[in-house]
C-alpha atoms as a PDB file:
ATOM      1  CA  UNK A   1      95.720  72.213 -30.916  1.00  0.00           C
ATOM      2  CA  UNK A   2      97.491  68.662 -31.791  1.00  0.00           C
ATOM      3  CA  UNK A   3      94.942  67.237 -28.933  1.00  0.00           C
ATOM      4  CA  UNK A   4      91.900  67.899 -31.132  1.00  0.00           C
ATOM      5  CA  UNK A   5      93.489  67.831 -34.389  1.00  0.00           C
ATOM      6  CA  UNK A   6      94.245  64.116 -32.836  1.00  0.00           C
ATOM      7  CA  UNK A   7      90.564  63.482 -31.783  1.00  0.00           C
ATOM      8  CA  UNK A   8      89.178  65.056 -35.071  1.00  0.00           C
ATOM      9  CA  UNK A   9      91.560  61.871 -36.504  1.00  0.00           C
ATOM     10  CA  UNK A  10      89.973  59.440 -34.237  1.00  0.00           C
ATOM     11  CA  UNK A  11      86.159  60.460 -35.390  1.00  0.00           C
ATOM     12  CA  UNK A  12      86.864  60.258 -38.808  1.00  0.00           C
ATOM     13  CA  UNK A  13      88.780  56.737 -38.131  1.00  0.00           C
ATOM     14  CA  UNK A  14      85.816  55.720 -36.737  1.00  0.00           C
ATOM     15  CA  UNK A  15      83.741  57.112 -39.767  1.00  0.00           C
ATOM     16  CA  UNK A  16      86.165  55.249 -42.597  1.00  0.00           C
ATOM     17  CA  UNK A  17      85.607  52.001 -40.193  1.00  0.00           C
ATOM     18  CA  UNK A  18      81.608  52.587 -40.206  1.00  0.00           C
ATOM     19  CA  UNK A  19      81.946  52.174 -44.622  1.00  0.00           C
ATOM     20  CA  UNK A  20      84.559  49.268 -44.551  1.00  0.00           C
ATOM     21  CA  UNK A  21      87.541  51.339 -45.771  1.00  0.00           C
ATOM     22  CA  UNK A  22      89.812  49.598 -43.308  1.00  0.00           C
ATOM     23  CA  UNK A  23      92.728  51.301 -44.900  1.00  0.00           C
ATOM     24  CA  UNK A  24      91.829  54.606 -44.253  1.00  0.00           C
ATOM     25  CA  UNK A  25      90.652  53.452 -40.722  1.00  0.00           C
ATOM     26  CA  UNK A  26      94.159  52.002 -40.122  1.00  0.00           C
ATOM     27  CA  UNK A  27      95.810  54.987 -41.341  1.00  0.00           C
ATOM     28  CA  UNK A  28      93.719  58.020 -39.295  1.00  0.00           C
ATOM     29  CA  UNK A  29      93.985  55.926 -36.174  1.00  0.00           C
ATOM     30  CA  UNK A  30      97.562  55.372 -36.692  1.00  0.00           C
ATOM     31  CA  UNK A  31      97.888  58.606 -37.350  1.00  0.00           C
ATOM     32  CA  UNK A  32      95.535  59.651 -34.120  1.00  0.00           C
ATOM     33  CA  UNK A  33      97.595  57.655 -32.217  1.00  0.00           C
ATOM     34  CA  UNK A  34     100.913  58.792 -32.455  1.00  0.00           C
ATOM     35  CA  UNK A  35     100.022  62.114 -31.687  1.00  0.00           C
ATOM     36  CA  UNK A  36      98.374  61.379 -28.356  1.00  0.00           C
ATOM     37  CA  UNK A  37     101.057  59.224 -27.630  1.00  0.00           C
ATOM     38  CA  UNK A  38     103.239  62.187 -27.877  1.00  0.00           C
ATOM     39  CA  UNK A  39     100.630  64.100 -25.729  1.00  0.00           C
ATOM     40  CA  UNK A  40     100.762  61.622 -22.585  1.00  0.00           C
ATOM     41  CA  UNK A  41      97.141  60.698 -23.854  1.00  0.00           C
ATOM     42  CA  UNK A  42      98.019  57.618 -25.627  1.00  0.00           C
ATOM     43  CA  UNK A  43      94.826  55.387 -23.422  1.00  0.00           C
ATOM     44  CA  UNK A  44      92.564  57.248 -25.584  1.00  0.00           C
ATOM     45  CA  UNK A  45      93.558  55.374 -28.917  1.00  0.00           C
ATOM     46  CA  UNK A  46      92.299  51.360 -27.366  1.00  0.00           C
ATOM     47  CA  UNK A  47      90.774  50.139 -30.530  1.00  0.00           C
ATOM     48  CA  UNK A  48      87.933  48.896 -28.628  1.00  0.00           C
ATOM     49  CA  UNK A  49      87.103  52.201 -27.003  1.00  0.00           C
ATOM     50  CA  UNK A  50      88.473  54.463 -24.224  1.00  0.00           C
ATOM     51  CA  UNK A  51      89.952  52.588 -21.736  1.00  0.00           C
ATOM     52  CA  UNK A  52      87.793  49.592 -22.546  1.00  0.00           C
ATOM     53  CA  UNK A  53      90.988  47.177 -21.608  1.00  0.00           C
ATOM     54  CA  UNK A  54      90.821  48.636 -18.171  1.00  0.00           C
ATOM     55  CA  UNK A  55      86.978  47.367 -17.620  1.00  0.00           C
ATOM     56  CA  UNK A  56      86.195  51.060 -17.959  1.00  0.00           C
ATOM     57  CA  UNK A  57      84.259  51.812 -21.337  1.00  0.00           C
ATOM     58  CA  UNK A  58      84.264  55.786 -21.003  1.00  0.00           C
ATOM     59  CA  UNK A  59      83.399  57.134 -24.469  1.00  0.00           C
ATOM     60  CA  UNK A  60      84.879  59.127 -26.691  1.00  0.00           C
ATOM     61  CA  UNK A  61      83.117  62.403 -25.045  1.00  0.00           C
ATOM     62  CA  UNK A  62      83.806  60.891 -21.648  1.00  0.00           C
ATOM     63  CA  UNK A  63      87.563  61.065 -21.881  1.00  0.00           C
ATOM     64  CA  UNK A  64      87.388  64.169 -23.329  1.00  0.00           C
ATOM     65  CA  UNK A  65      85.581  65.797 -20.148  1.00  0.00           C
ATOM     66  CA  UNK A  66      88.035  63.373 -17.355  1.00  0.00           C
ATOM     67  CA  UNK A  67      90.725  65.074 -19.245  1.00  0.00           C
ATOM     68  CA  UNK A  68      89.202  68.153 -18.928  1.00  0.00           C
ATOM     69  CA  UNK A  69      88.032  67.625 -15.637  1.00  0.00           C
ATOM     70  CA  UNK A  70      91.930  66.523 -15.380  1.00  0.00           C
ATOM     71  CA  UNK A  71      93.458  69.676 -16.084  1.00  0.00           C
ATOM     72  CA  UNK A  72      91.047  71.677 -13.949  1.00  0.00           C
ATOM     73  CA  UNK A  73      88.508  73.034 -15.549  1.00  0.00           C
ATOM     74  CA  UNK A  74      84.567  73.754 -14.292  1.00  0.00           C
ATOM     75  CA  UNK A  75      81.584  72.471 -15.556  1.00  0.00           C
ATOM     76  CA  UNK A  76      81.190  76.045 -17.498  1.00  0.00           C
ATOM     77  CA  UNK A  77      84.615  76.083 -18.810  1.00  0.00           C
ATOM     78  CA  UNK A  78      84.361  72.395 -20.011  1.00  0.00           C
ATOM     79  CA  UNK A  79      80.609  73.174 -21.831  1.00  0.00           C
ATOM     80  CA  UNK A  80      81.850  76.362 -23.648  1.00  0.00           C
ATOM     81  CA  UNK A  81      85.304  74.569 -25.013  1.00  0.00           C
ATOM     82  CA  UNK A  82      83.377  71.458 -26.199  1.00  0.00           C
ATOM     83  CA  UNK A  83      80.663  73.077 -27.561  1.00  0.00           C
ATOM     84  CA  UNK A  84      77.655  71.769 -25.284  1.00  0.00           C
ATOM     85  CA  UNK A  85      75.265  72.667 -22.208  1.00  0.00           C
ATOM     86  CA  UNK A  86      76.321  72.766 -18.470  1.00  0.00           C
ATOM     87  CA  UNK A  87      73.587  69.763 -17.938  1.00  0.00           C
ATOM     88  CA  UNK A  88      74.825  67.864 -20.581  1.00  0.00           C
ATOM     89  CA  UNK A  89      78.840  67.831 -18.902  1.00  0.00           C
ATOM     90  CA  UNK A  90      77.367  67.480 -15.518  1.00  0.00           C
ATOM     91  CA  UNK A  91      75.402  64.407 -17.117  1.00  0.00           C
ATOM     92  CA  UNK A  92      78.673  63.089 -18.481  1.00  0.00           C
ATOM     93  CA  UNK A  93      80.298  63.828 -15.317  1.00  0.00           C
ATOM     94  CA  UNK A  94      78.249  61.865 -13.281  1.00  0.00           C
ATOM     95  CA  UNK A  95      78.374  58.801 -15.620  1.00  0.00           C
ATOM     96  CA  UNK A  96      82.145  59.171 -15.347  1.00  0.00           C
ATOM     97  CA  UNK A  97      82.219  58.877 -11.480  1.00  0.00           C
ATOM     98  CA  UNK A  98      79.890  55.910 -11.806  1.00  0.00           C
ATOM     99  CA  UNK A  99      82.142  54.307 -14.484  1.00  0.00           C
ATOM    100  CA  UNK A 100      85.374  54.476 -12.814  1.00  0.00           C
ATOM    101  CA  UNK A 101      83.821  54.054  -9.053  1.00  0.00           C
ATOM    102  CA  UNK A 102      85.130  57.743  -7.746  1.00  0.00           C
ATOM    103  CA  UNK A 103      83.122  60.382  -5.695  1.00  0.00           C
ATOM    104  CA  UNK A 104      85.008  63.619  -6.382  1.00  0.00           C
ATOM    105  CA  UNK A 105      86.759  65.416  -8.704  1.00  0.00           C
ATOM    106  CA  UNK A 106      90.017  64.856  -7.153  1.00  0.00           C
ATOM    107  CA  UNK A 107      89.916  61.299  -7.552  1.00  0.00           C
ATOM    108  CA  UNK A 108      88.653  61.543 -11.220  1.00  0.00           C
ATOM    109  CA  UNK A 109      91.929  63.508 -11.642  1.00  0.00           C
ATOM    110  CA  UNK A 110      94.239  60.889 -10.353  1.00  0.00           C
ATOM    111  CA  UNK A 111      92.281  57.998 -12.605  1.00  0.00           C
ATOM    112  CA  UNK A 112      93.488  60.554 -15.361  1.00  0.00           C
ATOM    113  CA  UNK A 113      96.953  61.092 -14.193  1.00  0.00           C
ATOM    114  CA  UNK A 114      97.375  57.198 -13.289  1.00  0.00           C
ATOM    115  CA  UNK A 115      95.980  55.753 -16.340  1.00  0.00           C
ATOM    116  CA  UNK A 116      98.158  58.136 -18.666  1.00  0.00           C
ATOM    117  CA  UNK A 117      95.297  60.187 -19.827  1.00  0.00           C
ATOM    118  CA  UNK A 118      96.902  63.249 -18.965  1.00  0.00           C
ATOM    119  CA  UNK A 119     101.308  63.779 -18.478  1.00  0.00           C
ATOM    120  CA  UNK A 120     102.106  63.530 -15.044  1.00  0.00           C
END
């Protein structure tokens, strides 16, 4: 489970940067980082959010479900492994389309595979 072990980093990055302990930001991120990199997921790590460089701005969650979405997986599938309603991925789903101009699944994928968010 390196992926969430990776993402679990990335929170509590996020966490030490929220109280101004830079160090410990510097060092969970870094951390975070070179674990997705070994992954293939290395877009997740942008400093100023997912894919933000790109024009993008996905969230956190919002990766999380494109890579999902990425590696096949149904609305059901994607709720039980993160931990949250059918309504609430389809809701995410929808604002991923919107955010990175795509009408199907399919072409979600490929925004995945192309911008390194998932190994080709």
């Amino acid at each position: 489970m390196p992926y969430e072990a990776a993402r679990t980093r990335l929170v509590i990055a996020d966490a030490c940067a929220a109280v101004g302990d830079d160090e410990a930001h510097e060092m969970e991120s870094a951390a975070a980082r070179r674990t997705l990199e070994e992954l293939g997921a290395a877009a997740v790590t942008n400093r100023d959010g997912p894919l933000a460089g790109a024009g993008r701005h996905l969230t956190t969650r919002e990766v999380e479900v494109l890579v999902l979405i990425a590696s096949g997986k149904t609305n059901r599938a994607i709720a039980s492994e993160l931990f949250i309603s059918e309504k609430t991925v389809a809701s995410h789903v929808s604002h991923i389309f919107t955010k990175i101009d795509v009408t199907s699944r399919s072409a979600a994928t490929a925004f995945a595979y192309n911008n390194g968010l998932v190994g080709s």
